[in-house]
N, C-alpha and C. Protein backbone atom coordinates (compact mmCIF):
# COMPACT_ATOMS: atom_id res chain seq x y z
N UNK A 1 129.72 104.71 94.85
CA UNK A 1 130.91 103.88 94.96
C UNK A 1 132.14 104.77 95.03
N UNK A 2 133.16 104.14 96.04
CA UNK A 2 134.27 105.28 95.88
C UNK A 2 134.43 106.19 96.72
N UNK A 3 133.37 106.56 97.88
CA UNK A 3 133.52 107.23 98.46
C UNK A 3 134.23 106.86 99.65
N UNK A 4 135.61 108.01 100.28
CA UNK A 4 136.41 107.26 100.95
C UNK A 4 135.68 107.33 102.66
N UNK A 5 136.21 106.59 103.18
CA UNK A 5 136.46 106.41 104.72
C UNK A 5 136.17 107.16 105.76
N UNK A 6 135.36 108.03 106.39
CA UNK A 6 135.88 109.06 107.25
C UNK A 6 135.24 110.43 106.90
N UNK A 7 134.24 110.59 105.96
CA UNK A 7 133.16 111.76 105.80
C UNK A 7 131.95 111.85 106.62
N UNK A 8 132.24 112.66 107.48
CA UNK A 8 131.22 113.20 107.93
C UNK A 8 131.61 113.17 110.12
N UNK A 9 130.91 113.73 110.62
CA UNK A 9 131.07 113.39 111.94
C UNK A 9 130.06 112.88 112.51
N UNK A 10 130.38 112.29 113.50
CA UNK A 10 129.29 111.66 114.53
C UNK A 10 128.56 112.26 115.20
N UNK A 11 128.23 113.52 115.07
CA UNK A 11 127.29 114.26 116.10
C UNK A 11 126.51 115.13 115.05
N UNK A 12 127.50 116.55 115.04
CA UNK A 12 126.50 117.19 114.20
C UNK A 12 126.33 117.54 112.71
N UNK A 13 127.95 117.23 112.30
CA UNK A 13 128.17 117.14 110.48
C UNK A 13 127.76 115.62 109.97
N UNK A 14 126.97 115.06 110.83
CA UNK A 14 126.24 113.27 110.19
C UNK A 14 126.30 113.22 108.78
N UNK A 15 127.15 112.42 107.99
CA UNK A 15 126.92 112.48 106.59
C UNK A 15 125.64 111.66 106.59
N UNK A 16 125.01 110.83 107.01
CA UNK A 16 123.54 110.05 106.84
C UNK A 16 122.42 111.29 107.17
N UNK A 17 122.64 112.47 107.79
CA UNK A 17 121.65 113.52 108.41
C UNK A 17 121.94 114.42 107.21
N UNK A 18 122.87 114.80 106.46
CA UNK A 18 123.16 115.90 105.30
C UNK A 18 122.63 115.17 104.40
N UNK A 19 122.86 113.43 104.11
CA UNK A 19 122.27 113.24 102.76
C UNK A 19 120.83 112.96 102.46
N UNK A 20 120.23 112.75 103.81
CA UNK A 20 119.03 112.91 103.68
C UNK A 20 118.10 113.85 103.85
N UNK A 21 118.80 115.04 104.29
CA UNK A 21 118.32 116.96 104.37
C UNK A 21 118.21 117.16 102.86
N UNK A 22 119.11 116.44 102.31
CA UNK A 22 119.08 117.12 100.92
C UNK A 22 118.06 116.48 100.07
N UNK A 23 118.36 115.32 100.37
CA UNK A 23 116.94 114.46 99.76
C UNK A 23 115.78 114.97 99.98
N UNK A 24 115.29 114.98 101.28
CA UNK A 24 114.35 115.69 101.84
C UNK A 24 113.21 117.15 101.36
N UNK A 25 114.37 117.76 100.54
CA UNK A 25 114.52 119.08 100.58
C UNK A 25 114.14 119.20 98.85
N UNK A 26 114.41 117.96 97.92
CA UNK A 26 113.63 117.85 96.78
C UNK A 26 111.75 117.38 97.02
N UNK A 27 111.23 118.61 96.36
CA UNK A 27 110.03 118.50 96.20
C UNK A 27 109.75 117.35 95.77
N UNK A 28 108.53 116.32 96.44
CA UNK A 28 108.03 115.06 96.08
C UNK A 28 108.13 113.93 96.63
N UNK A 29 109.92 113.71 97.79
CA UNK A 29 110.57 113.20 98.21
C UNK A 29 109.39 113.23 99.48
N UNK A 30 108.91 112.04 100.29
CA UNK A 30 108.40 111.64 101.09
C UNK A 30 109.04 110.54 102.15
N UNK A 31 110.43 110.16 101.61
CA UNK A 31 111.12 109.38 102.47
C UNK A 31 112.01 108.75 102.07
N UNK A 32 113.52 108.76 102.59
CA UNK A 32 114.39 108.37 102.74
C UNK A 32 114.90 107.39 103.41
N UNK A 33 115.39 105.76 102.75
CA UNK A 33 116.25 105.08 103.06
C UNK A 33 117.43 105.17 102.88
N UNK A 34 118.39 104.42 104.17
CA UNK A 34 119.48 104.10 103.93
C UNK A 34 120.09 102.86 104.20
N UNK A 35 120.70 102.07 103.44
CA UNK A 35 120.87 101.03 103.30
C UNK A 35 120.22 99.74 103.76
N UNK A 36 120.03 98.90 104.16
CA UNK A 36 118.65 98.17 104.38
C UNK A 36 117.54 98.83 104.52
N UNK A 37 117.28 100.00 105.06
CA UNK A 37 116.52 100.99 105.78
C UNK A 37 115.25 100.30 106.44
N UNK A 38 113.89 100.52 106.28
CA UNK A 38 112.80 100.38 107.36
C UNK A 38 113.18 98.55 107.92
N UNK A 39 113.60 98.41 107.04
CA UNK A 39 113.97 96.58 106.91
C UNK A 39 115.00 96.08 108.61
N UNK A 40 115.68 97.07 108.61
CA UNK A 40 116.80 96.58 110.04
C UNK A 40 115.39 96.62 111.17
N UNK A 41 114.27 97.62 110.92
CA UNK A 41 113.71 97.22 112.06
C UNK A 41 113.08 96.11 112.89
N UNK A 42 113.00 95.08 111.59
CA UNK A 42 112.32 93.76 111.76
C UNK A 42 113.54 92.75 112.01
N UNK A 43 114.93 93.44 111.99
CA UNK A 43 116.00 92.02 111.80
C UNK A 43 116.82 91.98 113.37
N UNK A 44 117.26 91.31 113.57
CA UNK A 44 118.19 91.08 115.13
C UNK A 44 119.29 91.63 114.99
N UNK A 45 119.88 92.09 115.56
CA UNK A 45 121.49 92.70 115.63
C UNK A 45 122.40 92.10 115.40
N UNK A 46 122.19 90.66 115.32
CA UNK A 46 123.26 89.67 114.49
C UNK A 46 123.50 89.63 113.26
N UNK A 47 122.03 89.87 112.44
CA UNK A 47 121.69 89.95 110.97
C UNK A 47 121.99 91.10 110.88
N UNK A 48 121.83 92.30 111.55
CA UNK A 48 121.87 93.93 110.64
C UNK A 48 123.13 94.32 110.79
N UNK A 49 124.16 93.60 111.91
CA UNK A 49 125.54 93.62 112.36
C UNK A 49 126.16 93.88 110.80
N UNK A 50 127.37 94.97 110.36
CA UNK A 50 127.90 94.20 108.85
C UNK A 50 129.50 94.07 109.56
N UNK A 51 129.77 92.46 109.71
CA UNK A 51 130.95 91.89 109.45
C UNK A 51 131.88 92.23 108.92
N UNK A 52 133.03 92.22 109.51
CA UNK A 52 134.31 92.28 108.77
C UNK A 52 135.25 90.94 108.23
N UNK A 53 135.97 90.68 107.67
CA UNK A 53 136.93 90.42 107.46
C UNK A 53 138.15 91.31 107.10
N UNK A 54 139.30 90.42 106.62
CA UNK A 54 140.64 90.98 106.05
C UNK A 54 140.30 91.80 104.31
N UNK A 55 139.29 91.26 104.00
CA UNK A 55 139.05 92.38 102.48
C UNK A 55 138.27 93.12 102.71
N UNK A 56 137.11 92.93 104.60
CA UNK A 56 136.34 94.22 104.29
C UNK A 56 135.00 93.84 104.78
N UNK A 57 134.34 94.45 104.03
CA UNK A 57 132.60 94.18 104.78
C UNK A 57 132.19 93.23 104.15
N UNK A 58 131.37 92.50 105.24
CA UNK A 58 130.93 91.18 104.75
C UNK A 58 129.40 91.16 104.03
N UNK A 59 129.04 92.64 104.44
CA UNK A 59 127.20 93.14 104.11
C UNK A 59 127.32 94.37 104.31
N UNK A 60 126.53 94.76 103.76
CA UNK A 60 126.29 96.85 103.90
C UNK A 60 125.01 97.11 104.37
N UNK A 61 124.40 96.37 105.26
CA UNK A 61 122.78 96.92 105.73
C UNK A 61 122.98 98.20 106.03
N UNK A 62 123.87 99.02 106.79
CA UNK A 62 124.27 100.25 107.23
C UNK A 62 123.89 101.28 105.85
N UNK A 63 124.74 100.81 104.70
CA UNK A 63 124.42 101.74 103.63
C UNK A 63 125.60 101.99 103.45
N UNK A 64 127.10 102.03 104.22
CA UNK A 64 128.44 102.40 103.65
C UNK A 64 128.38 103.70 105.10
N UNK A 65 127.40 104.00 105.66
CA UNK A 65 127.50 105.39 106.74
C UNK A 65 127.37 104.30 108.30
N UNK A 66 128.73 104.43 108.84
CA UNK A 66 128.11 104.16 110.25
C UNK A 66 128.63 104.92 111.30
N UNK A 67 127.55 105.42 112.29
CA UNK A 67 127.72 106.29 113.09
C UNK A 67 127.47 107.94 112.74
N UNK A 68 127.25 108.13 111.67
CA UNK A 68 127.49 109.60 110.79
C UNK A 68 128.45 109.60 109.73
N UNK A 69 129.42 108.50 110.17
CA UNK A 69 130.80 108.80 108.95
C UNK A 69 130.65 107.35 107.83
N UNK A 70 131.56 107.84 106.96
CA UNK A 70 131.43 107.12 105.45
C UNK A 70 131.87 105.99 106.39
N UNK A 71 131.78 104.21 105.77
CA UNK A 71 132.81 103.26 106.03
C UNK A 71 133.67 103.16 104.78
N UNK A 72 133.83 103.54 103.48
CA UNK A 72 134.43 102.99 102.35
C UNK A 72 133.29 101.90 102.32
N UNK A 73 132.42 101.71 102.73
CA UNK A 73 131.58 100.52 101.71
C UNK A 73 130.84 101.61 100.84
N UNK A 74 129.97 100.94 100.12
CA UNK A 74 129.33 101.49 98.76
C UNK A 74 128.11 102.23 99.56
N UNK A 75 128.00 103.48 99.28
CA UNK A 75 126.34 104.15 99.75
C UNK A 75 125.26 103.93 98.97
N UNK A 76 124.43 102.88 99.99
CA UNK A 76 123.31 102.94 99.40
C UNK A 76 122.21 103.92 99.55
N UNK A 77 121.75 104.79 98.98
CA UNK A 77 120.60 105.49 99.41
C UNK A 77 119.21 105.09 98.38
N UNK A 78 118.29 105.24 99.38
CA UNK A 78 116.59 104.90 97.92
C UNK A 78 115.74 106.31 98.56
N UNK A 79 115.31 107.27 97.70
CA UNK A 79 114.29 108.24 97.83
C UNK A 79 113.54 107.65 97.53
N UNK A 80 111.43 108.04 98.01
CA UNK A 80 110.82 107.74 98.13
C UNK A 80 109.54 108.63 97.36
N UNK A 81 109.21 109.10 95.92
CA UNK A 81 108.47 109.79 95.53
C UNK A 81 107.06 110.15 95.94
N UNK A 82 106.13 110.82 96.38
CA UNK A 82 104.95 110.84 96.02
C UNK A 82 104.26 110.99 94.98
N UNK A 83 103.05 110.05 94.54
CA UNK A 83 102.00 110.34 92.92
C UNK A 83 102.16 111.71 93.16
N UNK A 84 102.30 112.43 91.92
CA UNK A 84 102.00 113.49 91.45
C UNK A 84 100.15 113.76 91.93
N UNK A 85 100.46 114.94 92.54
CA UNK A 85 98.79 115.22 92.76
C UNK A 85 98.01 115.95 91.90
N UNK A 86 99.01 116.26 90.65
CA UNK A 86 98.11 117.10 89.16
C UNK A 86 97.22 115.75 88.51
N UNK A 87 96.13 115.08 88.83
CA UNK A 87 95.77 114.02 88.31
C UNK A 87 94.31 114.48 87.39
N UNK A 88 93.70 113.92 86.61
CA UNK A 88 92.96 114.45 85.54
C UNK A 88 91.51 113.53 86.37
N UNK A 89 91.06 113.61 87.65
CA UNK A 89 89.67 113.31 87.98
C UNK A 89 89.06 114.02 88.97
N UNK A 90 88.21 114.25 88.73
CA UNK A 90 87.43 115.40 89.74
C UNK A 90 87.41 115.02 91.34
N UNK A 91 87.83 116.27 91.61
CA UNK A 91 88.30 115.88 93.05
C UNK A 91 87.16 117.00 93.92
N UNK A 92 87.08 116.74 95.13
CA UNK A 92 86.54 118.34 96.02
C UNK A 92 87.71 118.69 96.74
N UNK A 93 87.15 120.13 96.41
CA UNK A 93 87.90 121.07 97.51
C UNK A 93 87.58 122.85 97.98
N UNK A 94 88.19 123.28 98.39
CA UNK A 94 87.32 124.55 98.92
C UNK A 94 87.93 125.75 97.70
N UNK A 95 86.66 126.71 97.20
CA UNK A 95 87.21 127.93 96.92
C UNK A 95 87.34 128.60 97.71
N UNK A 96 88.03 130.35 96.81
CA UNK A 96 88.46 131.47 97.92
C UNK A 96 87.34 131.79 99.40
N UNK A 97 85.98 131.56 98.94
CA UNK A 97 85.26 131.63 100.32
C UNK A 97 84.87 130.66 101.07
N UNK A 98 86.09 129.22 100.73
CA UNK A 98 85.19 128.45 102.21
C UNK A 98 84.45 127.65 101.42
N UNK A 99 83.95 127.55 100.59
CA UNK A 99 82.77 126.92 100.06
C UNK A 99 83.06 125.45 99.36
N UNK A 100 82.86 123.83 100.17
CA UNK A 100 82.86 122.88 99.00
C UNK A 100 82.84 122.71 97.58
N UNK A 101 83.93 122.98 96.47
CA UNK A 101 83.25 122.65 94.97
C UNK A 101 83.85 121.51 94.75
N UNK A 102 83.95 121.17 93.70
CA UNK A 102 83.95 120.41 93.08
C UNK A 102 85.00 121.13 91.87
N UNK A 103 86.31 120.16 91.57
CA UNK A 103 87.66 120.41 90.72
C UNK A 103 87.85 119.49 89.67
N UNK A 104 88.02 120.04 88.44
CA UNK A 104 88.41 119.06 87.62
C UNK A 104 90.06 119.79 86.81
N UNK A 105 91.15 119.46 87.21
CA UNK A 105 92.24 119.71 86.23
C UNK A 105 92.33 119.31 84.95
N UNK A 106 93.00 120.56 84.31
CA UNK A 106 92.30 120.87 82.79
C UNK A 106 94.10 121.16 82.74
N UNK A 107 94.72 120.86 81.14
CA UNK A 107 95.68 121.48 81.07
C UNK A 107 96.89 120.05 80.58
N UNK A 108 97.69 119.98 80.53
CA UNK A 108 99.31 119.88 80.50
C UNK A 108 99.84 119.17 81.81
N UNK A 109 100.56 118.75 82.31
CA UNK A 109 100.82 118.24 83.50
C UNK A 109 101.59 117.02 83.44
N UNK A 110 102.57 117.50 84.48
CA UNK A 110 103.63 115.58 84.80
C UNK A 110 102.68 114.49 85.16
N UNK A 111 102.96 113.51 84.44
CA UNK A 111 102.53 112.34 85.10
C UNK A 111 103.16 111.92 86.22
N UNK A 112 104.68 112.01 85.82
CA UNK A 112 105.47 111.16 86.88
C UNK A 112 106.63 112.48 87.40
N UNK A 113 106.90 112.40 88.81
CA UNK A 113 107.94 113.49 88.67
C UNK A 113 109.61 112.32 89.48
N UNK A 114 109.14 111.23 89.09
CA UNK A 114 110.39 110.47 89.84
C UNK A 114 111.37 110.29 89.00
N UNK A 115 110.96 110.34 87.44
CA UNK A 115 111.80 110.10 86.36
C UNK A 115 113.08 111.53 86.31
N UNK A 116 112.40 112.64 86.57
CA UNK A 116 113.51 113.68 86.76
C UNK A 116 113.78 113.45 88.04
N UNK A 117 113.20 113.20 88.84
CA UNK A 117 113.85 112.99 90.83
C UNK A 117 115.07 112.50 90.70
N UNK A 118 114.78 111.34 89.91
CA UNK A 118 116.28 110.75 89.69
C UNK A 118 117.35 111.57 89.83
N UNK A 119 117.05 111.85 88.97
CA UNK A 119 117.92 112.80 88.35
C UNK A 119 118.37 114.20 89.03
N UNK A 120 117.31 114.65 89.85
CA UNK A 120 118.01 116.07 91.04
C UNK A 120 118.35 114.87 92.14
N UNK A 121 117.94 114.00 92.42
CA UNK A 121 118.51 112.79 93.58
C UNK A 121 119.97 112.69 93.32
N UNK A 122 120.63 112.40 92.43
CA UNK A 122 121.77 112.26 92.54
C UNK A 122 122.50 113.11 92.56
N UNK A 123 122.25 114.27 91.72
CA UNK A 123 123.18 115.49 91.65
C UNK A 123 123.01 116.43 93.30
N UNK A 124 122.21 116.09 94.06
CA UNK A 124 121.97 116.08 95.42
C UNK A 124 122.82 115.38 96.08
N UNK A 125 122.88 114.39 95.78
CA UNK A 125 124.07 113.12 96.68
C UNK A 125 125.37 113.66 96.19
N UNK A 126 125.76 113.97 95.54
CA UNK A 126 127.27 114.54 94.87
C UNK A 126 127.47 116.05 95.37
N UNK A 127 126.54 116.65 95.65
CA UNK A 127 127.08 118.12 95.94
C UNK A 127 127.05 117.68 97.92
N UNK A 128 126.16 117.10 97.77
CA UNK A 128 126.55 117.08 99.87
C UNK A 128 127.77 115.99 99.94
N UNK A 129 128.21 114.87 99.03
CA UNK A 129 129.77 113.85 99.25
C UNK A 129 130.91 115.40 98.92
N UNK A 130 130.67 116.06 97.96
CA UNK A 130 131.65 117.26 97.47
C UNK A 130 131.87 118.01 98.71
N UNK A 131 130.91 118.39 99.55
CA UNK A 131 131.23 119.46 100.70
C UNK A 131 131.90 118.48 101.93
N UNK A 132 130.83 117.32 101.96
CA UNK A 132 131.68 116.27 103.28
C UNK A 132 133.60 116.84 102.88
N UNK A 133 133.62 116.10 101.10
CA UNK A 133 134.92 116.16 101.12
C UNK A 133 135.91 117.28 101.68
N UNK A 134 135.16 118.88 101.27
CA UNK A 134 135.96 119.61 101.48
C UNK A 134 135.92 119.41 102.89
N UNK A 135 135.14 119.45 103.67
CA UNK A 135 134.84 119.60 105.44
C UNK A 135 136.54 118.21 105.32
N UNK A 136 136.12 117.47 104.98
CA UNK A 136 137.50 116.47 105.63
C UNK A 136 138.47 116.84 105.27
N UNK A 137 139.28 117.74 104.19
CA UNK A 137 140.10 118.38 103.82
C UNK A 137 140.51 119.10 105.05
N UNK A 138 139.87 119.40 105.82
CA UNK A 138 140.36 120.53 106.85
C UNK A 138 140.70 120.25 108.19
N UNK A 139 140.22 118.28 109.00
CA UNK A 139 140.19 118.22 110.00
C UNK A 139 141.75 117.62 110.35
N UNK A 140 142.97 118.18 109.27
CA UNK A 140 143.90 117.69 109.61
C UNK A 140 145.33 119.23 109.12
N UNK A 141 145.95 119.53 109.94
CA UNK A 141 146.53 120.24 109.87
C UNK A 141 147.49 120.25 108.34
N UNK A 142 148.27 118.74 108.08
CA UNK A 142 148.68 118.70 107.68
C UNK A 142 148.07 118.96 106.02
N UNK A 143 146.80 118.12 106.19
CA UNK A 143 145.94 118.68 105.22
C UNK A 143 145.93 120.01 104.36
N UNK A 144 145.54 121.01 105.44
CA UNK A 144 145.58 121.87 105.45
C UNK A 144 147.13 122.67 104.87
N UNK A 145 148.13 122.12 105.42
CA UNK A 145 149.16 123.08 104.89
C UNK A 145 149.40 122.21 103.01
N UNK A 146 149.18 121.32 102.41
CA UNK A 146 148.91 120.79 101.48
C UNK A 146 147.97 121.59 100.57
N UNK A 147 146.97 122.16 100.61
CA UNK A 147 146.09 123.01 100.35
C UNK A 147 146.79 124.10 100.24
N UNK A 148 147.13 124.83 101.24
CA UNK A 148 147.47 126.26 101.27
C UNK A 148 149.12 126.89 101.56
N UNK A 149 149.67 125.53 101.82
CA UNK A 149 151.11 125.67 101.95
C UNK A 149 151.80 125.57 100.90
């Protein structure tokens, strides 16, 4: 929430392409939505359309990103975990020579790794909105002499 208007560009600084590199890029993460996400593929362009009025958006299927850049609506993003594959039942697989055995994990081990995902998920979403910001800090001269003038 909060994030303003105008982060990111339409081609190759995509704030929807940075926030999901980063997502991406946490171990476990198997897929990334954004705002309605797999869901717009089943809906008509009337329904996934988000409306305006005089206070604003009438729906956020987009997620708050359209085109690459922020709208000021709210970003929705959902990461997508995979089960942890440290699981405690005998599985097959090959030793150092090639050879079918048979595995049983012994030991200590996460059950869940989405409960911390959370948790690098967001601090992920805040360091790529932090750089958008600085990147928009700069695409205006005046900006710029504000900063350094």
């Amino acid at each position: 929430r909060g994030v303003p208007a105008g982060l990111g560009e339409p081609l190759y600084d995509r704030l929807d392409s940075a926030l999901t590199a980063a997502l991406m890029g946490i171990n476990g993460v198997k897929a990334v939505e954004i705002g309605a996400g797999v869901n717009v593929s089943s809906m008509l362009g009337s329904a996934n359309n988000d409306e305006m009025d005089e206070l604003g958006f009438l729906s956020n299927n987009a997620g708050g990103i359209l085109g690459g850049i922020s709208s000021g609506a709210e970003i929705v993003l959902k990461s997508h975990f995979k089960p942890t594959p440290s699981i405690f039942k005998e599985q097959k697989t090959l030793n150092l020579a090639g050879e079918a055995v048979d595995f049983e994990l012994r030991g200590r081990h996460d059950p869940c790794i989405g409960i911390r995902g959370s948790v690098v998920a967001t601090a992920m979403i805040r360091l790529v909105l932090a750089d958008m910001l600085l990147l928009n800090a700069s695409t205006k001269l005046e900006n710029l002499k504000k900063i350094y003038g």
